[in-house]
PDB file of N, CA and C in Angstrom:
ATOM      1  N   UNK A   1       5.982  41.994   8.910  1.00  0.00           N
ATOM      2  CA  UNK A   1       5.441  42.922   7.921  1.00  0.00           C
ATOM      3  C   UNK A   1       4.000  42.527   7.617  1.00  0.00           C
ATOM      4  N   UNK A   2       3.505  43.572   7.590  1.00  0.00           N
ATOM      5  CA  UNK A   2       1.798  43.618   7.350  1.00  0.00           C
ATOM      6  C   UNK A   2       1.452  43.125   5.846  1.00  0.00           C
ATOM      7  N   UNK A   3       0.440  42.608   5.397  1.00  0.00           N
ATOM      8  CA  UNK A   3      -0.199  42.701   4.168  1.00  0.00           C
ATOM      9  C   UNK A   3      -0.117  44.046   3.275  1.00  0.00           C
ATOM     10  N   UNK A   4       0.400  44.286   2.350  1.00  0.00           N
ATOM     11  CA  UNK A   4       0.481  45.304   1.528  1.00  0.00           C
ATOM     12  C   UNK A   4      -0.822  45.095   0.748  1.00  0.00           C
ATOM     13  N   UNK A   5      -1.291  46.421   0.457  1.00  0.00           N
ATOM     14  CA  UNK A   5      -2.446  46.778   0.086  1.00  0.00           C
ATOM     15  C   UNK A   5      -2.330  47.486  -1.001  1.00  0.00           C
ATOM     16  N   UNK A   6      -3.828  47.285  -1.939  1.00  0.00           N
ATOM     17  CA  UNK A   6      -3.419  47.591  -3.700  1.00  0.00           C
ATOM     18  C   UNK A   6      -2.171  46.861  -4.449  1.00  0.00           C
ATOM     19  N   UNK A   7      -2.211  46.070  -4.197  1.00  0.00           N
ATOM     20  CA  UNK A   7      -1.147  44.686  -5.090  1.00  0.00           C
ATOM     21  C   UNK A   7       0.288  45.408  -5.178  1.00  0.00           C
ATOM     22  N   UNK A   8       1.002  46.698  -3.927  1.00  0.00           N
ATOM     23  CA  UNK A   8       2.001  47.078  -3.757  1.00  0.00           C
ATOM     24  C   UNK A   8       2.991  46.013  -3.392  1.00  0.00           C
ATOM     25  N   UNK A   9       3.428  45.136  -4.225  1.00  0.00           N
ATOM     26  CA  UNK A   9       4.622  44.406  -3.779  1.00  0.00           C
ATOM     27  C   UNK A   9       5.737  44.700  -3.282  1.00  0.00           C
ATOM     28  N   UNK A  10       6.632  44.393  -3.074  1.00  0.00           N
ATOM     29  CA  UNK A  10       7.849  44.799  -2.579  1.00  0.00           C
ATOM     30  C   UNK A  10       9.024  44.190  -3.416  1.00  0.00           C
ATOM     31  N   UNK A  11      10.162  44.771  -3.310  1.00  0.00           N
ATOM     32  CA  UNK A  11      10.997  44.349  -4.517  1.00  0.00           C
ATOM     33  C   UNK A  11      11.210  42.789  -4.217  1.00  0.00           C
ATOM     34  N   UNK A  12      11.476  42.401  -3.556  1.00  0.00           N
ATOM     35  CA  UNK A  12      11.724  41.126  -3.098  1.00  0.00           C
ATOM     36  C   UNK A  12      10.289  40.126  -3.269  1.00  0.00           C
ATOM     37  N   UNK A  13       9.039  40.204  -3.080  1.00  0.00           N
ATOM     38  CA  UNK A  13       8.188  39.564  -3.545  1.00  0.00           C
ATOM     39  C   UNK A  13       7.921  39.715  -5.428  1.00  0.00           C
ATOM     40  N   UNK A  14       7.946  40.678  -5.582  1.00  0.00           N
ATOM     41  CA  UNK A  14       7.985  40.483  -7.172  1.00  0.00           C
ATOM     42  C   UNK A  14       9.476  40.090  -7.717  1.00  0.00           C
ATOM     43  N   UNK A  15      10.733  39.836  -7.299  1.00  0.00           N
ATOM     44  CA  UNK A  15      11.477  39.433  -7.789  1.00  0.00           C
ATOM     45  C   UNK A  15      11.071  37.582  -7.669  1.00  0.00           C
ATOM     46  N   UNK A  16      10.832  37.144  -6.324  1.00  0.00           N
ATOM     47  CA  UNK A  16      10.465  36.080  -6.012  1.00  0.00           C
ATOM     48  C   UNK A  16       9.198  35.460  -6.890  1.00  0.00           C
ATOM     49  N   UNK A  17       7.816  36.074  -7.513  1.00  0.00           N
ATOM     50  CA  UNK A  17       6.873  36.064  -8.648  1.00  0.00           C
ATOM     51  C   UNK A  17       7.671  35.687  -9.634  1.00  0.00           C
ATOM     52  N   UNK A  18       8.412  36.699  -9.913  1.00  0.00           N
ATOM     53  CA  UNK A  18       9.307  36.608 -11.320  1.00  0.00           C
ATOM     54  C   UNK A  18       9.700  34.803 -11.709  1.00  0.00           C
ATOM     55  N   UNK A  19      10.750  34.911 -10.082  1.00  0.00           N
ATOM     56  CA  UNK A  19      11.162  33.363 -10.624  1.00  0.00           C
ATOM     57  C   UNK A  19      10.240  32.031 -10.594  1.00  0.00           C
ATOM     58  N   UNK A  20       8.844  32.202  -9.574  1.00  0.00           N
ATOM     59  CA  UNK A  20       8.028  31.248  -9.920  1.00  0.00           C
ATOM     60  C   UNK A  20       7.455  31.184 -10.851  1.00  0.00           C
ATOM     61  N   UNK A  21       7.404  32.278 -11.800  1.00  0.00           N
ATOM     62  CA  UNK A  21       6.714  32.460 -13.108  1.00  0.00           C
ATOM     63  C   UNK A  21       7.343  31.582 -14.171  1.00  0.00           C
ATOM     64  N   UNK A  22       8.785  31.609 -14.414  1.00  0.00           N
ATOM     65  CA  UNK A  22       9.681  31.452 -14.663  1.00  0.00           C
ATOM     66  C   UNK A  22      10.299  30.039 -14.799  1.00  0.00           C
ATOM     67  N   UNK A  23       9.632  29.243 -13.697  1.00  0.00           N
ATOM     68  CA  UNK A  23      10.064  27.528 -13.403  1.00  0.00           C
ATOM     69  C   UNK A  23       8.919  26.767 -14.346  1.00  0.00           C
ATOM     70  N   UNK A  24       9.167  25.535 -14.840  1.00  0.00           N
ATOM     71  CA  UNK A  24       8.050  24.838 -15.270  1.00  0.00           C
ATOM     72  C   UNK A  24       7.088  24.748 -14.187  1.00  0.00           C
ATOM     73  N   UNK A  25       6.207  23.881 -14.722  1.00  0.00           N
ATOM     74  CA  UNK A  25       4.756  23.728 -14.014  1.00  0.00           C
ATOM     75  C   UNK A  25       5.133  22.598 -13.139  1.00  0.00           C
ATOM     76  N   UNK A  26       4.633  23.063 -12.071  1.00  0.00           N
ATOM     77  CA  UNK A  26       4.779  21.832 -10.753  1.00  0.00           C
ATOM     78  C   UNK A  26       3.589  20.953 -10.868  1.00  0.00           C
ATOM     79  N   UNK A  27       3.125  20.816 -11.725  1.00  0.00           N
ATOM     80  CA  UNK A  27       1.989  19.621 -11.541  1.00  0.00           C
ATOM     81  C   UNK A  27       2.715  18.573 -12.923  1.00  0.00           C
ATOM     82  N   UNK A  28       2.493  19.339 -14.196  1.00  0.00           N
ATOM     83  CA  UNK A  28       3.009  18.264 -15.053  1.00  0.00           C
ATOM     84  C   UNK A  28       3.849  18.805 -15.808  1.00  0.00           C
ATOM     85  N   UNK A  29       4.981  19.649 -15.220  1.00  0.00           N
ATOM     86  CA  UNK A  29       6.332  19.809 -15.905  1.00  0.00           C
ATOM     87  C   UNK A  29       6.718  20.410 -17.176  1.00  0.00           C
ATOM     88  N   UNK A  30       5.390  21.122 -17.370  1.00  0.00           N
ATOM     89  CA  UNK A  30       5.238  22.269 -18.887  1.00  0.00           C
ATOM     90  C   UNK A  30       6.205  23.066 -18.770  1.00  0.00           C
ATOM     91  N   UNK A  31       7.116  23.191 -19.818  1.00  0.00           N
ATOM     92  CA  UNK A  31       7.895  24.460 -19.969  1.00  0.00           C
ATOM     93  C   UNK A  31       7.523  25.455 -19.440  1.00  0.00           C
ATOM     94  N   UNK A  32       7.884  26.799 -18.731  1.00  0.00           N
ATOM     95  CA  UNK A  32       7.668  27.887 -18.388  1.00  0.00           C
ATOM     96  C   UNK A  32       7.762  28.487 -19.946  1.00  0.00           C
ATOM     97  N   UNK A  33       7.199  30.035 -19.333  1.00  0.00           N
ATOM     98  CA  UNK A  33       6.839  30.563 -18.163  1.00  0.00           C
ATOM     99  C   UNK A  33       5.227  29.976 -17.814  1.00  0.00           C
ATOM    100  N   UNK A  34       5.821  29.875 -16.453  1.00  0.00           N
ATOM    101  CA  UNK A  34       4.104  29.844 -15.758  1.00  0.00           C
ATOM    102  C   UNK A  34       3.347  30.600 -15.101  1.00  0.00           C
ATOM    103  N   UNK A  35       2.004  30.233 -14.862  1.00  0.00           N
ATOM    104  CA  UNK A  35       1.316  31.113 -14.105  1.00  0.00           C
ATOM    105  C   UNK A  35       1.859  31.078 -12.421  1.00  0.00           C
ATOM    106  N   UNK A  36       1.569  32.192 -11.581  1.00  0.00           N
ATOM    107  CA  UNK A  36       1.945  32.130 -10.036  1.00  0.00           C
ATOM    108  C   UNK A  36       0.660  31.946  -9.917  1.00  0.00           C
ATOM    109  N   UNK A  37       0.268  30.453  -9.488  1.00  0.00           N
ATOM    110  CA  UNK A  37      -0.918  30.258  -8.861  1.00  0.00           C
ATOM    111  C   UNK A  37      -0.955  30.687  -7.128  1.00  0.00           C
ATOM    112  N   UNK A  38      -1.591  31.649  -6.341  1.00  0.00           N
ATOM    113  CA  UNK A  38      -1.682  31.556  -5.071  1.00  0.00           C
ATOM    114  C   UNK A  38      -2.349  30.809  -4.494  1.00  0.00           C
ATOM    115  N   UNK A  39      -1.671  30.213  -3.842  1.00  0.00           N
ATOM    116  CA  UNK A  39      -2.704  29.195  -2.722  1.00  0.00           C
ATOM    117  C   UNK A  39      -3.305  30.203  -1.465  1.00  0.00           C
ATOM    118  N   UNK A  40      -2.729  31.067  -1.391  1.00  0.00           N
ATOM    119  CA  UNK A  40      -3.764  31.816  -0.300  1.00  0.00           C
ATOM    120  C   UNK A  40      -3.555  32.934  -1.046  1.00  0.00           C
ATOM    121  N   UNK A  41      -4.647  34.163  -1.590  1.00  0.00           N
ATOM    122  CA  UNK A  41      -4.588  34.931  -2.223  1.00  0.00           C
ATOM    123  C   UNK A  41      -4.036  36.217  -0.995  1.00  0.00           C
ATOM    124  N   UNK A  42      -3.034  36.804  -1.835  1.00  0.00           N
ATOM    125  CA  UNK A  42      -2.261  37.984  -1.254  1.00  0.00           C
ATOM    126  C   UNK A  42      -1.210  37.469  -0.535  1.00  0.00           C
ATOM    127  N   UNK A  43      -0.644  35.975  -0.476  1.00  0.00           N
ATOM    128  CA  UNK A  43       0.450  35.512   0.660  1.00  0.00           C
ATOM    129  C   UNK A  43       1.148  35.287  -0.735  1.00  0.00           C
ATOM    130  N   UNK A  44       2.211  36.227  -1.000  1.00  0.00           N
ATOM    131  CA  UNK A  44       3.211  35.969  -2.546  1.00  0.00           C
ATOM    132  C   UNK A  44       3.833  35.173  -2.303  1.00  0.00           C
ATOM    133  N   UNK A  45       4.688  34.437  -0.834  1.00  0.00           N
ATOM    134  CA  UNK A  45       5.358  33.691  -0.906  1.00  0.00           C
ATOM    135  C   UNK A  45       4.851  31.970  -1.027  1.00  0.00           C
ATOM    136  N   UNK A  46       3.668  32.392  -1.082  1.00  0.00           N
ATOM    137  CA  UNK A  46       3.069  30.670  -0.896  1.00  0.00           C
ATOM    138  C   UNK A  46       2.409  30.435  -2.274  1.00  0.00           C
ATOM    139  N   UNK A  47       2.795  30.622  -3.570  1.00  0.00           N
ATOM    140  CA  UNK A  47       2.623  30.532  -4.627  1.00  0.00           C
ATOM    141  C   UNK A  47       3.427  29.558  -5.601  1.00  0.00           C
ATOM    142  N   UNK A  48       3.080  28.601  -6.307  1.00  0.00           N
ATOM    143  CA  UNK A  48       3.570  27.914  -6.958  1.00  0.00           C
ATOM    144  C   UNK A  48       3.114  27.798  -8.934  1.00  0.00           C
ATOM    145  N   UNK A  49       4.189  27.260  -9.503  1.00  0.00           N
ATOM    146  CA  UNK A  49       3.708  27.698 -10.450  1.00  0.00           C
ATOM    147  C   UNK A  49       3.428  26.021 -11.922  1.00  0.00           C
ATOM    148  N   UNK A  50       2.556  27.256 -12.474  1.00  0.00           N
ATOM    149  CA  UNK A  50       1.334  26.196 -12.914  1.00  0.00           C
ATOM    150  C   UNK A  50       1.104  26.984 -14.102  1.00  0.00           C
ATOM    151  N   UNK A  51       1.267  25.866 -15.305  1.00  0.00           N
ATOM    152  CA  UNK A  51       0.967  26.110 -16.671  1.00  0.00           C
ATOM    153  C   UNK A  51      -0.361  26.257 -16.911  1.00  0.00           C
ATOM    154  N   UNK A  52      -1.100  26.985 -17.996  1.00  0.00           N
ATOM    155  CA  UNK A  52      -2.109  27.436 -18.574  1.00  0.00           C
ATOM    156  C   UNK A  52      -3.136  26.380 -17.844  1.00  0.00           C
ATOM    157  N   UNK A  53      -3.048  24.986 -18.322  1.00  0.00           N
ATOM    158  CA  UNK A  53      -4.111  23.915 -18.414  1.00  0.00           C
ATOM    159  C   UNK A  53      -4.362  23.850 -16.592  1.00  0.00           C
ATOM    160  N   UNK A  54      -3.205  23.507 -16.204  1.00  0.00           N
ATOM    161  CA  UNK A  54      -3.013  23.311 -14.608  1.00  0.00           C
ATOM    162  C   UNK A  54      -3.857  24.123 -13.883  1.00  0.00           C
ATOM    163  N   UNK A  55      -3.800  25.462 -14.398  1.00  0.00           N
ATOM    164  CA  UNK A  55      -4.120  26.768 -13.758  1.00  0.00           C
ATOM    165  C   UNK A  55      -5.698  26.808 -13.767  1.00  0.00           C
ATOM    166  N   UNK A  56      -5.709  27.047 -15.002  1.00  0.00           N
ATOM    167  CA  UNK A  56      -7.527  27.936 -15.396  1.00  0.00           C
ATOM    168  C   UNK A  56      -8.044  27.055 -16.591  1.00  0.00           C
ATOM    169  N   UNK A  57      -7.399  25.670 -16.711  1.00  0.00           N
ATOM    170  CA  UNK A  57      -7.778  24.903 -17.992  1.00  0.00           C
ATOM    171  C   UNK A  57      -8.956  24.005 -17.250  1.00  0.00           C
ATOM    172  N   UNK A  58      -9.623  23.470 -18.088  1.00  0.00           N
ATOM    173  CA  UNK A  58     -10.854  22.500 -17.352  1.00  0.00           C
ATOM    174  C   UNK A  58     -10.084  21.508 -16.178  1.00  0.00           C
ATOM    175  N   UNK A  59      -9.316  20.999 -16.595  1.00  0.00           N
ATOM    176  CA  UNK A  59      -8.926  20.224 -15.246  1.00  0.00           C
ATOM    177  C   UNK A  59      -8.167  20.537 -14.328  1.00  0.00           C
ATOM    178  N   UNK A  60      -7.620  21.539 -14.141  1.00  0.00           N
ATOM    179  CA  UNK A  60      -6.749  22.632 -13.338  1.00  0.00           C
ATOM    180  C   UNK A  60      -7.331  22.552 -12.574  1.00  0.00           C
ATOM    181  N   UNK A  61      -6.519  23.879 -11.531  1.00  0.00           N
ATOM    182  CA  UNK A  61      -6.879  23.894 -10.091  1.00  0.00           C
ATOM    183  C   UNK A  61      -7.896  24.466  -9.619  1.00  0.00           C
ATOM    184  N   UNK A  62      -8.646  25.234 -10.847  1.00  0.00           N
ATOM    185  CA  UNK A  62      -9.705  26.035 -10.753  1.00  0.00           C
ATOM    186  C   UNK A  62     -10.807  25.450 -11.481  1.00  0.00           C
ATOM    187  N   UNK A  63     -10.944  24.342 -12.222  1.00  0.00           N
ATOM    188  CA  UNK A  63     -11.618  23.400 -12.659  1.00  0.00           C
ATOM    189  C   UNK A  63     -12.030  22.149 -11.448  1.00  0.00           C
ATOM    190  N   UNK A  64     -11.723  20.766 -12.159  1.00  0.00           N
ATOM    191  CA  UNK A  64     -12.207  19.839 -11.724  1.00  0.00           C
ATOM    192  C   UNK A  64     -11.013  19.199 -10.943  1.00  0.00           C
ATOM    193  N   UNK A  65      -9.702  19.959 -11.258  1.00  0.00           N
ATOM    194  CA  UNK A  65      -8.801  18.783 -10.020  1.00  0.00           C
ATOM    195  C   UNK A  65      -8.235  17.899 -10.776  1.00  0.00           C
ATOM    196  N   UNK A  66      -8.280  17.597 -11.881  1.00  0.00           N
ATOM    197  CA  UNK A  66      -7.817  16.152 -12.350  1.00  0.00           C
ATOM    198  C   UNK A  66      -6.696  16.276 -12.328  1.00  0.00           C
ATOM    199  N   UNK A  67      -6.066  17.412 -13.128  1.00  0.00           N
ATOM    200  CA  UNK A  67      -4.403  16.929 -13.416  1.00  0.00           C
ATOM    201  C   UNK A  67      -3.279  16.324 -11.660  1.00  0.00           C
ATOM    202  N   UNK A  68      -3.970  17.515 -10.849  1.00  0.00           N
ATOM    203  CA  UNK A  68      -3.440  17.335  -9.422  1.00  0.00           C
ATOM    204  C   UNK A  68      -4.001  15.628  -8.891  1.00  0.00           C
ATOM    205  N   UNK A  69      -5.392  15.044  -9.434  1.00  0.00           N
ATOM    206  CA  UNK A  69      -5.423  14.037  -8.867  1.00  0.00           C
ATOM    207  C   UNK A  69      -4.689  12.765  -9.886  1.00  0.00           C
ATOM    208  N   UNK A  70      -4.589  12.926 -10.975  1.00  0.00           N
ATOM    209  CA  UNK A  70      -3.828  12.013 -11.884  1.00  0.00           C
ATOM    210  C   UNK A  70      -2.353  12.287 -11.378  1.00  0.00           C
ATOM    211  N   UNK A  71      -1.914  12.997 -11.170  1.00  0.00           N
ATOM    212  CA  UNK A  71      -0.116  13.219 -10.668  1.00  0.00           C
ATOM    213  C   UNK A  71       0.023  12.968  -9.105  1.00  0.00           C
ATOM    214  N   UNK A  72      -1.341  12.732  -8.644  1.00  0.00           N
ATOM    215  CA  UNK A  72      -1.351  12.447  -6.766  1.00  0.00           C
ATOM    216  C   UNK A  72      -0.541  13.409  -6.118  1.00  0.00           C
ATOM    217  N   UNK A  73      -0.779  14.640  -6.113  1.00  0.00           N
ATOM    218  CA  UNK A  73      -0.585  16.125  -6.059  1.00  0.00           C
ATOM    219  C   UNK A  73      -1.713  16.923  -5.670  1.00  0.00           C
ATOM    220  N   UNK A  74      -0.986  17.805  -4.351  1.00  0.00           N
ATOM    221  CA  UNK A  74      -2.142  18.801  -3.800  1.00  0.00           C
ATOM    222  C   UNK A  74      -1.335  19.886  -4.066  1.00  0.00           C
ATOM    223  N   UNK A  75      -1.730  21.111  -3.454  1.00  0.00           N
ATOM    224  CA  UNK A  75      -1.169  22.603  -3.410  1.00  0.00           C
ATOM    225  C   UNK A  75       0.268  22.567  -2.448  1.00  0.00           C
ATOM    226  N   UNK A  76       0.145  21.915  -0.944  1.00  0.00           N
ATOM    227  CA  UNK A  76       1.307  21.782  -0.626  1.00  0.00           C
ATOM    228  C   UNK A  76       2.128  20.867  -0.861  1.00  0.00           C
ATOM    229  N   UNK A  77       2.379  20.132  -1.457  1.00  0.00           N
ATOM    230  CA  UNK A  77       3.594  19.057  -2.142  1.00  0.00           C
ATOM    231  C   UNK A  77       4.031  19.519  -3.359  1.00  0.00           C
ATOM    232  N   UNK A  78       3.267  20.363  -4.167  1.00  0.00           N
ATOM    233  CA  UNK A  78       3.386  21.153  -5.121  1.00  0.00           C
ATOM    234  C   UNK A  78       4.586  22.645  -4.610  1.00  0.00           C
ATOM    235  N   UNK A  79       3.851  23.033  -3.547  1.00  0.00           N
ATOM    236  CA  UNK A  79       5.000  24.266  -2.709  1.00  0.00           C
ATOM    237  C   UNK A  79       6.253  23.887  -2.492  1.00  0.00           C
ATOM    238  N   UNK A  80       6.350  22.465  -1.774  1.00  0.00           N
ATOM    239  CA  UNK A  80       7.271  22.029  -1.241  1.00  0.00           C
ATOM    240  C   UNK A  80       8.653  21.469  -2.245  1.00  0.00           C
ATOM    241  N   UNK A  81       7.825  21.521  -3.560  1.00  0.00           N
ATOM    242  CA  UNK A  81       9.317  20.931  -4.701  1.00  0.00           C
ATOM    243  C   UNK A  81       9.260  22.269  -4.886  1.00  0.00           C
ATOM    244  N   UNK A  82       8.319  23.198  -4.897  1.00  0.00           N
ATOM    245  CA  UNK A  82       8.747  24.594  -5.391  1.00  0.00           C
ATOM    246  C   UNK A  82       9.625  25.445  -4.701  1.00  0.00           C
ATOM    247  N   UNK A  83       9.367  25.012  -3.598  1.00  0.00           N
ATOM    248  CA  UNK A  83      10.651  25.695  -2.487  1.00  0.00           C
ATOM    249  C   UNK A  83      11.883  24.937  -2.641  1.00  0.00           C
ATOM    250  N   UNK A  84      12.103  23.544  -2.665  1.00  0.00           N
ATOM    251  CA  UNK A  84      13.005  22.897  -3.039  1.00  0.00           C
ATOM    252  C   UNK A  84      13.731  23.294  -4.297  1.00  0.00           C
ATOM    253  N   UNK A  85      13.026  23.215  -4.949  1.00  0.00           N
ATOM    254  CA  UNK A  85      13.761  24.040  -6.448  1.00  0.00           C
ATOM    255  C   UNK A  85      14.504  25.300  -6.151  1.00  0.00           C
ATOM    256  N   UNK A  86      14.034  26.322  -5.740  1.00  0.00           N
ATOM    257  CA  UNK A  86      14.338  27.588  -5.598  1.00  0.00           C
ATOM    258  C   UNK A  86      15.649  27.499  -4.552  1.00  0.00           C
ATOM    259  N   UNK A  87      15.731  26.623  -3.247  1.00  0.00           N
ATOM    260  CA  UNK A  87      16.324  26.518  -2.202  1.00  0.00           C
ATOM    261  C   UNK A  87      17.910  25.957  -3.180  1.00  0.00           C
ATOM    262  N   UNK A  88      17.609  24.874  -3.775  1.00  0.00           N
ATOM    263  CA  UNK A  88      18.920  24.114  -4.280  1.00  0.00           C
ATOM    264  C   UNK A  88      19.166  24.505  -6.115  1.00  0.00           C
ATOM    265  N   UNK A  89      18.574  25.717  -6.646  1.00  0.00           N
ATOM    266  CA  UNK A  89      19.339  25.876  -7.264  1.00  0.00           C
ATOM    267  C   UNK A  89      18.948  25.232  -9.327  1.00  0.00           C
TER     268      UNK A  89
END
């Protein structure tokens, strides 16, 4: 399946949003709901999720990096408990 165009999701990618929204924060374990940060913008399934600060806060992922470098955490080890989570439940 092709890239959907105009942020037309499909039921199955926005159900899948839903629940990453939904999980605490994969960097430092903030209560949900969280943000779906994309690691590649428009790939819904490669999204993990990330509280306010994590996200768009000064040291977030869109900031300076710190929280990911204080927790010794990148984008994919971050995916990979996020898929883990989702996989087991």
């Amino acid at each position: 399946m092709g890239l959907l165009l105009n942020n037309k999701l499909s039921i199955k990618e926005r159900k899948h949003l839903a629940q990453i929204k939904e999980m605490n924060c994969g960097v430092c374990d903030a209560s949900g709901p969280s943000d779906a940060h994309h690691i590649v913008q428009h790939q819904q399934y490669l999204c993990i999720p990330l509280c306010k600060d994590c996200h768009t806060g000064y040291n977030g992922i869109h900031g300076t990096k710190a929280m990911f470098r204080i927790h010794k955490l990148d984008e994919l080890k971050v995916l990979n408990e996020t898929i883990r989570k989702i996989v087991n439940g």
